[in-house]
PDB file of N, CA and C in Angstrom:
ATOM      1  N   UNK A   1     206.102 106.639-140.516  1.00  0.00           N
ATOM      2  CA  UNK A   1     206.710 107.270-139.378  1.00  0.00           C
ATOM      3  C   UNK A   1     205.590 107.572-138.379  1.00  0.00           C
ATOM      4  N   UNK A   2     206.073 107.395-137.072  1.00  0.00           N
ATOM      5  CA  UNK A   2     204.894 107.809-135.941  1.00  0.00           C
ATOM      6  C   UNK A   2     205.360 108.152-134.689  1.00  0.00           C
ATOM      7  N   UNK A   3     204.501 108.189-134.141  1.00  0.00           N
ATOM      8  CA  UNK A   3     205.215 108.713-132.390  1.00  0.00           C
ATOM      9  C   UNK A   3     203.905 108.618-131.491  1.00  0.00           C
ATOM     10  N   UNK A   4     204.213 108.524-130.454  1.00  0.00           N
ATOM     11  CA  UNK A   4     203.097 108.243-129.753  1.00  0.00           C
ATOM     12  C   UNK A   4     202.905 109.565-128.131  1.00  0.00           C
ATOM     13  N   UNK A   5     202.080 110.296-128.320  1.00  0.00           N
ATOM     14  CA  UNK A   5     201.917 111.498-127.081  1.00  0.00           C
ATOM     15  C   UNK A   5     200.644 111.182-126.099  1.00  0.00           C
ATOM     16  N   UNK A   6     201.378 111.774-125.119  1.00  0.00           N
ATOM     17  CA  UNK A   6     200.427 110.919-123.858  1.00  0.00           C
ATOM     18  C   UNK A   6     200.026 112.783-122.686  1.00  0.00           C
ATOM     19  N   UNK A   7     198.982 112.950-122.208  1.00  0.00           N
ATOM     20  CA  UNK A   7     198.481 113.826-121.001  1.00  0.00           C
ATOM     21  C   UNK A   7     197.672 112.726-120.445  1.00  0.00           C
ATOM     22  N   UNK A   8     197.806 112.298-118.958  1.00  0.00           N
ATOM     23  CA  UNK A   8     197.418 111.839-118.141  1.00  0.00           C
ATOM     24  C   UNK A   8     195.991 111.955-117.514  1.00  0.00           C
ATOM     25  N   UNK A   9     195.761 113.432-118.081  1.00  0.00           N
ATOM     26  CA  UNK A   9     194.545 114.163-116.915  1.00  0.00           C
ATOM     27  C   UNK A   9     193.841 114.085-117.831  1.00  0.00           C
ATOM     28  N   UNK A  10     193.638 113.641-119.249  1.00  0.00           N
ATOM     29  CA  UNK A  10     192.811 114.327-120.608  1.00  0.00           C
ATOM     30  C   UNK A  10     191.784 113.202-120.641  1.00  0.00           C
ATOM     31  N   UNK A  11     190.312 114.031-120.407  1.00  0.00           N
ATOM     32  CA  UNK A  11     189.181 113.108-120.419  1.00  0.00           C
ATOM     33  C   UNK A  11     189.410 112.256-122.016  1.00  0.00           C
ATOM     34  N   UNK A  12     188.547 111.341-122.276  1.00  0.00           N
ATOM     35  CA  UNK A  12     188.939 110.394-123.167  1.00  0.00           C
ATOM     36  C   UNK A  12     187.997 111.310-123.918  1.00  0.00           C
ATOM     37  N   UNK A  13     186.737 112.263-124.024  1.00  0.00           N
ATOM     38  CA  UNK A  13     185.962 112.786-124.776  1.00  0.00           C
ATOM     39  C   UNK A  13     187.468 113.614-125.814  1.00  0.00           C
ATOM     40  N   UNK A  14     188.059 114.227-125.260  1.00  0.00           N
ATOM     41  CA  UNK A  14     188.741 115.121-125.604  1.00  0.00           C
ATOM     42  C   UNK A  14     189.993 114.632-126.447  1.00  0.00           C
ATOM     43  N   UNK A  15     190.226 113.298-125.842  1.00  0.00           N
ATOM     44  CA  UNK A  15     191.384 112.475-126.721  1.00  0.00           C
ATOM     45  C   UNK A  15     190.865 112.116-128.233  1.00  0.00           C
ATOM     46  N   UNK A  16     189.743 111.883-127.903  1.00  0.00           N
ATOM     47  CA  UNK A  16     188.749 111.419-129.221  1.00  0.00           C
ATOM     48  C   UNK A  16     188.417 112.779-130.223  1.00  0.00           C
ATOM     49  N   UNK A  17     188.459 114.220-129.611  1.00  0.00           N
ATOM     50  CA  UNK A  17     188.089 114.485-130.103  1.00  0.00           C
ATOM     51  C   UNK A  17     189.791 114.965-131.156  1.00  0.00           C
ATOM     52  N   UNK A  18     190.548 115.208-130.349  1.00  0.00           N
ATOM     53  CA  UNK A  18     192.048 115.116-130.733  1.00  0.00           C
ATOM     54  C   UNK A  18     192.365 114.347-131.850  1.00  0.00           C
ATOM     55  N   UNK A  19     192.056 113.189-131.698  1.00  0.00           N
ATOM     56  CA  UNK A  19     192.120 111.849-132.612  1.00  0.00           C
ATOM     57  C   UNK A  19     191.328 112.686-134.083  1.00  0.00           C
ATOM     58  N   UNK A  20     190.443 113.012-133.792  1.00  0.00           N
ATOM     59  CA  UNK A  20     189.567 112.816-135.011  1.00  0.00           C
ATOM     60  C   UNK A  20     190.211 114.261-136.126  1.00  0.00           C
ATOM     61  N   UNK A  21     190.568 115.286-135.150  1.00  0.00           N
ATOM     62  CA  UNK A  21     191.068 116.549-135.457  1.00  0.00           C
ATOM     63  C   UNK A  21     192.093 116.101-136.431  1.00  0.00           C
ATOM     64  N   UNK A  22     193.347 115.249-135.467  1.00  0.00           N
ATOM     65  CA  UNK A  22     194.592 115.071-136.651  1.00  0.00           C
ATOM     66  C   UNK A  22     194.525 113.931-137.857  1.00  0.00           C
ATOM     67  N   UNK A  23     193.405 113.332-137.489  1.00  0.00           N
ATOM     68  CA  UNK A  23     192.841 112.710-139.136  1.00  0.00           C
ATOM     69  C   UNK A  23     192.441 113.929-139.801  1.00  0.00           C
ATOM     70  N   UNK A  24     191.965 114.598-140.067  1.00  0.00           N
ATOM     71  CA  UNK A  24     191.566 115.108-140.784  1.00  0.00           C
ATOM     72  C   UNK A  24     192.808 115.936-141.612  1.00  0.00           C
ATOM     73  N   UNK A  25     194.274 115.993-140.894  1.00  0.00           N
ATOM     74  CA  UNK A  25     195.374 116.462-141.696  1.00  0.00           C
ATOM     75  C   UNK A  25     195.938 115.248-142.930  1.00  0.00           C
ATOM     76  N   UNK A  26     195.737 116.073-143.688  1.00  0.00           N
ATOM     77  CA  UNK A  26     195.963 114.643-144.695  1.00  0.00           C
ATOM     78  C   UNK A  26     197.152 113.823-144.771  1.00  0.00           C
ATOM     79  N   UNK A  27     197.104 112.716-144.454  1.00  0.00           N
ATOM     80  CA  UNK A  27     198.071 111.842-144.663  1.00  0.00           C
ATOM     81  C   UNK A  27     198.223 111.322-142.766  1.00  0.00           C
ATOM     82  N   UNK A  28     197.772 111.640-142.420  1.00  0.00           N
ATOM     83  CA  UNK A  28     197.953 111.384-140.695  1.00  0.00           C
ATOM     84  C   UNK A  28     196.719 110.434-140.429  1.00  0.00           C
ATOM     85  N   UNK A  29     196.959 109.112-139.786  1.00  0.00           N
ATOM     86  CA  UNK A  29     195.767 108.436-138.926  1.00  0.00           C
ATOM     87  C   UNK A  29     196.557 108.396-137.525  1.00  0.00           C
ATOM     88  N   UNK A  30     195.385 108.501-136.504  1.00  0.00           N
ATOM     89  CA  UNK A  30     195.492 108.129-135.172  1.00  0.00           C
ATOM     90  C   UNK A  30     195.306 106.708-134.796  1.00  0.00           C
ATOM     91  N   UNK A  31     195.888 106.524-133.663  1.00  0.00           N
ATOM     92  CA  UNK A  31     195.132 104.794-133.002  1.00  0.00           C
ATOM     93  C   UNK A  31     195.126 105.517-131.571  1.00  0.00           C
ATOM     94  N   UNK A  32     194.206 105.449-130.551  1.00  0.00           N
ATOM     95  CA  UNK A  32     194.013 105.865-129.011  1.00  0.00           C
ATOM     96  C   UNK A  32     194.498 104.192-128.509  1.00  0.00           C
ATOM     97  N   UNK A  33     195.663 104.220-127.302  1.00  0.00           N
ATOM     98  CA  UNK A  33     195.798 102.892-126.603  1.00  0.00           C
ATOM     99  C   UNK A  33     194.858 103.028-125.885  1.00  0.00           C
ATOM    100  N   UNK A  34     194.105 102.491-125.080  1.00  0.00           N
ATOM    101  CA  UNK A  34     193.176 102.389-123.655  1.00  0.00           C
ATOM    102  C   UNK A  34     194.333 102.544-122.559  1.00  0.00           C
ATOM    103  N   UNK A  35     194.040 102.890-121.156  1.00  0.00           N
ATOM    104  CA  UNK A  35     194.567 102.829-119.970  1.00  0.00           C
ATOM    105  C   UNK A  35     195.223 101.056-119.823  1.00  0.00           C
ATOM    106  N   UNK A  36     196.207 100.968-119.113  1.00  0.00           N
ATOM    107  CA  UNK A  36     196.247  99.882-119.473  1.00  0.00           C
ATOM    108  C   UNK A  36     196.726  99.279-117.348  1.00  0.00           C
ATOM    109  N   UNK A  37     196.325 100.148-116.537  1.00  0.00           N
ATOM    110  CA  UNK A  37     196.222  99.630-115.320  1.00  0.00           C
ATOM    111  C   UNK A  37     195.369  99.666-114.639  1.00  0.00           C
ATOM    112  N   UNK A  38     195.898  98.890-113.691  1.00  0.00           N
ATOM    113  CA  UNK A  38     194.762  97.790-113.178  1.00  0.00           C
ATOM    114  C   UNK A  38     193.715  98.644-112.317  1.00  0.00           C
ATOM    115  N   UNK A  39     194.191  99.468-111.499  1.00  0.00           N
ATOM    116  CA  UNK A  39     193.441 100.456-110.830  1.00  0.00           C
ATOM    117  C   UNK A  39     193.263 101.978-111.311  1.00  0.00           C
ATOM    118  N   UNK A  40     191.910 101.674-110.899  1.00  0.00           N
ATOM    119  CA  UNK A  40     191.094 103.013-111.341  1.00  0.00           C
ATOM    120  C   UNK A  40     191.412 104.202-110.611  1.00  0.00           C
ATOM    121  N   UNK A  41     191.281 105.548-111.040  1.00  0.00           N
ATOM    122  CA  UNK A  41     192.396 106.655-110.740  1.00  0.00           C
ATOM    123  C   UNK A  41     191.145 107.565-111.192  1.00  0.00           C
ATOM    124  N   UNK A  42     190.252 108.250-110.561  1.00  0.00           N
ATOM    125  CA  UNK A  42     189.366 109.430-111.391  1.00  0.00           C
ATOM    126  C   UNK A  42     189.950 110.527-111.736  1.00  0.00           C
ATOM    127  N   UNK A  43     191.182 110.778-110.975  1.00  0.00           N
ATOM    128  CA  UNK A  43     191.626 111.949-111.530  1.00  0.00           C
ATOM    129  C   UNK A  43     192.845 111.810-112.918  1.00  0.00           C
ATOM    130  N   UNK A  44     192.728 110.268-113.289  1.00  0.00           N
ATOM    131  CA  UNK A  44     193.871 110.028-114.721  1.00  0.00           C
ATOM    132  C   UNK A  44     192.127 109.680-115.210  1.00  0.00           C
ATOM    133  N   UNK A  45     193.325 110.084-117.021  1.00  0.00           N
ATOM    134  CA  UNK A  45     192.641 109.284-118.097  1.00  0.00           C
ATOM    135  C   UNK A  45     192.473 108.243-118.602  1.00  0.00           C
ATOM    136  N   UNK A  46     191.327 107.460-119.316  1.00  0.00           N
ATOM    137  CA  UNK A  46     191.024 106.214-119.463  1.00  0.00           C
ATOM    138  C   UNK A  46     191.835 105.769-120.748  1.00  0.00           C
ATOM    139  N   UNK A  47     192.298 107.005-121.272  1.00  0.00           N
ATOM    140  CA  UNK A  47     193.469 106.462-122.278  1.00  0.00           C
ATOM    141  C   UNK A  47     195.046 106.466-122.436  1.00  0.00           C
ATOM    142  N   UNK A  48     195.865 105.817-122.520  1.00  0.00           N
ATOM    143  CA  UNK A  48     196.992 105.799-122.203  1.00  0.00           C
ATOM    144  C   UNK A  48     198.042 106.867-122.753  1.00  0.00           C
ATOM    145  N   UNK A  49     197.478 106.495-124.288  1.00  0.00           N
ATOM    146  CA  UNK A  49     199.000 107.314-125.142  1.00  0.00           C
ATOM    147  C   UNK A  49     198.109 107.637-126.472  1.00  0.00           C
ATOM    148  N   UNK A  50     198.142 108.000-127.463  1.00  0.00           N
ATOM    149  CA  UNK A  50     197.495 108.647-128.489  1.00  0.00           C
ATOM    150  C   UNK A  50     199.048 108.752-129.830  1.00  0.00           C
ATOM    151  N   UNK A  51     198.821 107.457-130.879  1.00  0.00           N
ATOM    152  CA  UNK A  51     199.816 107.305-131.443  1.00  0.00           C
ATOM    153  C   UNK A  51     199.607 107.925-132.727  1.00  0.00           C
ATOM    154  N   UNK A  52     200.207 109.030-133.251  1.00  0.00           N
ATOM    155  CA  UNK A  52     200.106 109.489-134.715  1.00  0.00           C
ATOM    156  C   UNK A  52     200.942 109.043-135.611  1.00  0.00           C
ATOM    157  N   UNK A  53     200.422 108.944-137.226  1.00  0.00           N
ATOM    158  CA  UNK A  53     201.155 108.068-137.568  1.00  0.00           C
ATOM    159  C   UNK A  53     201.151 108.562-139.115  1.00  0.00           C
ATOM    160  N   UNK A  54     202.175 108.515-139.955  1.00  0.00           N
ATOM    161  CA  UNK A  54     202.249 109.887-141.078  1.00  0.00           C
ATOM    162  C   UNK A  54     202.461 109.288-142.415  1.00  0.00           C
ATOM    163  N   UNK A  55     201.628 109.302-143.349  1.00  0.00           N
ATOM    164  CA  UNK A  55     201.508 108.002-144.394  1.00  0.00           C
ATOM    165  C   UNK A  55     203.121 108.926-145.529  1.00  0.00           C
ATOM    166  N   UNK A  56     203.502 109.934-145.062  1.00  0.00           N
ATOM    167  CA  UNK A  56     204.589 110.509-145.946  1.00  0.00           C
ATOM    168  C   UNK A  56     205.714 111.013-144.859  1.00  0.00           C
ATOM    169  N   UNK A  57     206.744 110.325-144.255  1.00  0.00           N
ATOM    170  CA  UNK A  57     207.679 110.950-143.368  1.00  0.00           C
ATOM    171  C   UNK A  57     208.109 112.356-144.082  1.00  0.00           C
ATOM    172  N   UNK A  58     208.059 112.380-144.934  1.00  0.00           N
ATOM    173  CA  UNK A  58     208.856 113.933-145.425  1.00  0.00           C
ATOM    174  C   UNK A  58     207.894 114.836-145.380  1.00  0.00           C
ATOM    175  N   UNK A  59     206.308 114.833-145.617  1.00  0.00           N
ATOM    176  CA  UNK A  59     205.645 115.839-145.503  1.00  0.00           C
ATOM    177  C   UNK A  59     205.448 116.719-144.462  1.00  0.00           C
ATOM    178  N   UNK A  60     206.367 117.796-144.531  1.00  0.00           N
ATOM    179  CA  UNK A  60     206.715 118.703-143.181  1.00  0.00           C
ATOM    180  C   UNK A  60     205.231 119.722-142.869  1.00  0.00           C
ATOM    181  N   UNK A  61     204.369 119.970-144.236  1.00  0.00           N
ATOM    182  CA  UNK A  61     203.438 120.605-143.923  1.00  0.00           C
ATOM    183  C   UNK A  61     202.424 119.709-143.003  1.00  0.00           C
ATOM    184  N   UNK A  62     202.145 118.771-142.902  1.00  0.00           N
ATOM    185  CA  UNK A  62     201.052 117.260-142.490  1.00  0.00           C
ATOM    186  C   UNK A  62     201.636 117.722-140.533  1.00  0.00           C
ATOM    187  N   UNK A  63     203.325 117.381-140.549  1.00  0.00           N
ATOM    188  CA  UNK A  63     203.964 117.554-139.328  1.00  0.00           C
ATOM    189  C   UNK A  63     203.670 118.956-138.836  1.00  0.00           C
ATOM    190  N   UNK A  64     203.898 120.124-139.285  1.00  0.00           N
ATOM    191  CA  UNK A  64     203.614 121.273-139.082  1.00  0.00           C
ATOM    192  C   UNK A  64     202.247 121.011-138.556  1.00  0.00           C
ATOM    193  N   UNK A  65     201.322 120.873-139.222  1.00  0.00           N
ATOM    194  CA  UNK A  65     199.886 121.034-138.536  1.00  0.00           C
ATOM    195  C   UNK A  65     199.365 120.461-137.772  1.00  0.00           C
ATOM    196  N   UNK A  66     199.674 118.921-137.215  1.00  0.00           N
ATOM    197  CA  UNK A  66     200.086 118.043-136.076  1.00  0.00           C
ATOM    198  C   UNK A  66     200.424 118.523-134.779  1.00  0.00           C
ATOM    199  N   UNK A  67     201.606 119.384-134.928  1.00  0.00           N
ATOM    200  CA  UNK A  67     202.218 120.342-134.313  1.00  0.00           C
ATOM    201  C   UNK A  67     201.307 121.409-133.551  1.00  0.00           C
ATOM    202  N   UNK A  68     200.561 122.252-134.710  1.00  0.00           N
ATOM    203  CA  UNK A  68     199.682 122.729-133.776  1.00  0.00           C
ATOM    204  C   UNK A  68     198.819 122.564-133.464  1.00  0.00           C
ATOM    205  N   UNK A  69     197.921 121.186-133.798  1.00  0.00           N
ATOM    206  CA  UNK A  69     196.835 121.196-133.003  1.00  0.00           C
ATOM    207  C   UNK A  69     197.419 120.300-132.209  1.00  0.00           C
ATOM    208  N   UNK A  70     197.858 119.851-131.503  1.00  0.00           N
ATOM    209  CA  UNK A  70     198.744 119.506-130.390  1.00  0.00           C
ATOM    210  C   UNK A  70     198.788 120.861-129.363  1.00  0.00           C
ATOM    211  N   UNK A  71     199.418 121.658-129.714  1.00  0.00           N
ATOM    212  CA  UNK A  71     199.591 122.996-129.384  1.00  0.00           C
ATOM    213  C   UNK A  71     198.252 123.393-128.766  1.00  0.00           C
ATOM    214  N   UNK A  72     197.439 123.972-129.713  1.00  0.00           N
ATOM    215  CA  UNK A  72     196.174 124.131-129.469  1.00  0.00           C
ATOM    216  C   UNK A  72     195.122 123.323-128.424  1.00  0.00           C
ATOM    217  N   UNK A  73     195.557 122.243-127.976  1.00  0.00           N
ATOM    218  CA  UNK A  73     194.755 121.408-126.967  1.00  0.00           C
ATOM    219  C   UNK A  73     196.105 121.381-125.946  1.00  0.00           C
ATOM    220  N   UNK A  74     197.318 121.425-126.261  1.00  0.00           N
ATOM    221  CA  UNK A  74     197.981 121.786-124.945  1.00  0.00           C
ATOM    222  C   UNK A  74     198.051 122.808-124.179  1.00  0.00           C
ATOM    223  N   UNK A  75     197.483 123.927-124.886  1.00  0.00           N
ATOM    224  CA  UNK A  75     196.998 124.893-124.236  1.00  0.00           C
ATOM    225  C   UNK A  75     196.275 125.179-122.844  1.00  0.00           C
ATOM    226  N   UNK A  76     195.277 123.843-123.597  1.00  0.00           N
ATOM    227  CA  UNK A  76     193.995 124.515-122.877  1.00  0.00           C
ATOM    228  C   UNK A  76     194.077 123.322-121.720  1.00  0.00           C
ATOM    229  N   UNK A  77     194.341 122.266-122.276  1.00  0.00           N
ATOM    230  CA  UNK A  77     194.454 120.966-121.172  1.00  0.00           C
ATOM    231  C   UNK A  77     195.635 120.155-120.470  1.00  0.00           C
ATOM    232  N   UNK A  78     196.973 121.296-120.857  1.00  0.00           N
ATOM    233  CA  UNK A  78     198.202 121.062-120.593  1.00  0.00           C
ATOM    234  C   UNK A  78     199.154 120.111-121.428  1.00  0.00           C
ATOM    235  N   UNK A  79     200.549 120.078-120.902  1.00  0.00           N
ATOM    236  CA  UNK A  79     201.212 119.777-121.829  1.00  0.00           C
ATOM    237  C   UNK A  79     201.216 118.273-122.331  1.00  0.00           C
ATOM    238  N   UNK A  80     201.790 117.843-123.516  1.00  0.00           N
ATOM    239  CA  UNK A  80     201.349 116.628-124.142  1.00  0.00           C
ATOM    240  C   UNK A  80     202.978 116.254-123.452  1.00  0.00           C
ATOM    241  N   UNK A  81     202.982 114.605-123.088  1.00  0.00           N
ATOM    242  CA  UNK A  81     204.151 114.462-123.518  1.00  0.00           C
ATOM    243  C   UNK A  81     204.616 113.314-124.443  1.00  0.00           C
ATOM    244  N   UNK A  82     205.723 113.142-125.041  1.00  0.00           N
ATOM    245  CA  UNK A  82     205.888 112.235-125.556  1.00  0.00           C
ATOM    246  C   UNK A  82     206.578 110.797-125.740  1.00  0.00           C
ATOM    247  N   UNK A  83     205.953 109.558-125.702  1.00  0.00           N
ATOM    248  CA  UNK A  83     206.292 108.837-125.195  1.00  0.00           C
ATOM    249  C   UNK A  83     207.123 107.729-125.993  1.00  0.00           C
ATOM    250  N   UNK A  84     207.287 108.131-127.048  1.00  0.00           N
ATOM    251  CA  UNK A  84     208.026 107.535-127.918  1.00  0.00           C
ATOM    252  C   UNK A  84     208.067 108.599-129.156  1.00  0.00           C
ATOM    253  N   UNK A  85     209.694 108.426-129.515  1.00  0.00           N
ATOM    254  CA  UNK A  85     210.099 109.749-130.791  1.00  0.00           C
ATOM    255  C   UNK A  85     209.512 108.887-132.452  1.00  0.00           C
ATOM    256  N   UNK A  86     209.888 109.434-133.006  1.00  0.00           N
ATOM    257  CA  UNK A  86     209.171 109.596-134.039  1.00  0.00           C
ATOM    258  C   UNK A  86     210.112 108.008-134.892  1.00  0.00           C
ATOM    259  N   UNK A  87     209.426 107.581-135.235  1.00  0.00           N
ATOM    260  CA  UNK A  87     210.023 106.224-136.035  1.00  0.00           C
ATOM    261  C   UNK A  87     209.599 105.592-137.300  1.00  0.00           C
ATOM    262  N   UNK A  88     210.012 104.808-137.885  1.00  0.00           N
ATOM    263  CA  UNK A  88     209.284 104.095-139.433  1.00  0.00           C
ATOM    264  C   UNK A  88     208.674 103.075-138.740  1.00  0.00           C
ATOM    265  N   UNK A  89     207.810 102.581-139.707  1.00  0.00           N
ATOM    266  CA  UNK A  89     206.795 101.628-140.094  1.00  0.00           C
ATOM    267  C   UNK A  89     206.954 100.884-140.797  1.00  0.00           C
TER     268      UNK A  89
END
């Protein structure tokens, strides 16, 4: 199961560092898409969408903590949104 969440404005340092955060919940890997147009924009990010992806759909604790560190960086760098709902693999 996965889903894919996207902020526009989020330096790519910070996507990466996002990425690396929700690996570390067990059972969760990330993939970062790159930007994928043609013109350059300094005030968007160089990455598109940020896809999480959950090696146990039922593990609600894995989702729970996903949840908030999501939370926790939407805080500070605004809201995530999401660009595709949650699906199998």
């Amino acid at each position: 199961m996965s889903y894919s969440v996207q902020n526009p404005t989020l330096p790519l340092a910070v996507y990466r560092e996002v990425a690396v955060h929700l690996t570390q919940v067990d059972g969760v890997q990330t993939r970062l898409t790159p930007q994928t147009s043609q013109q350059f924009e300094y005030t968007l990010s160089q990455i598109e969408s940020l896809e999480i992806e959950f090696s146990n759909p039922n593990d609600s604790q894995a989702r729970s903590q996903v949840e908030k560190i999501l939370a926790y960086y939407g805080d500070r760098f605004g809201a995530w949104t999401i660009l595709s709902d949650l699906k199998t693999r």
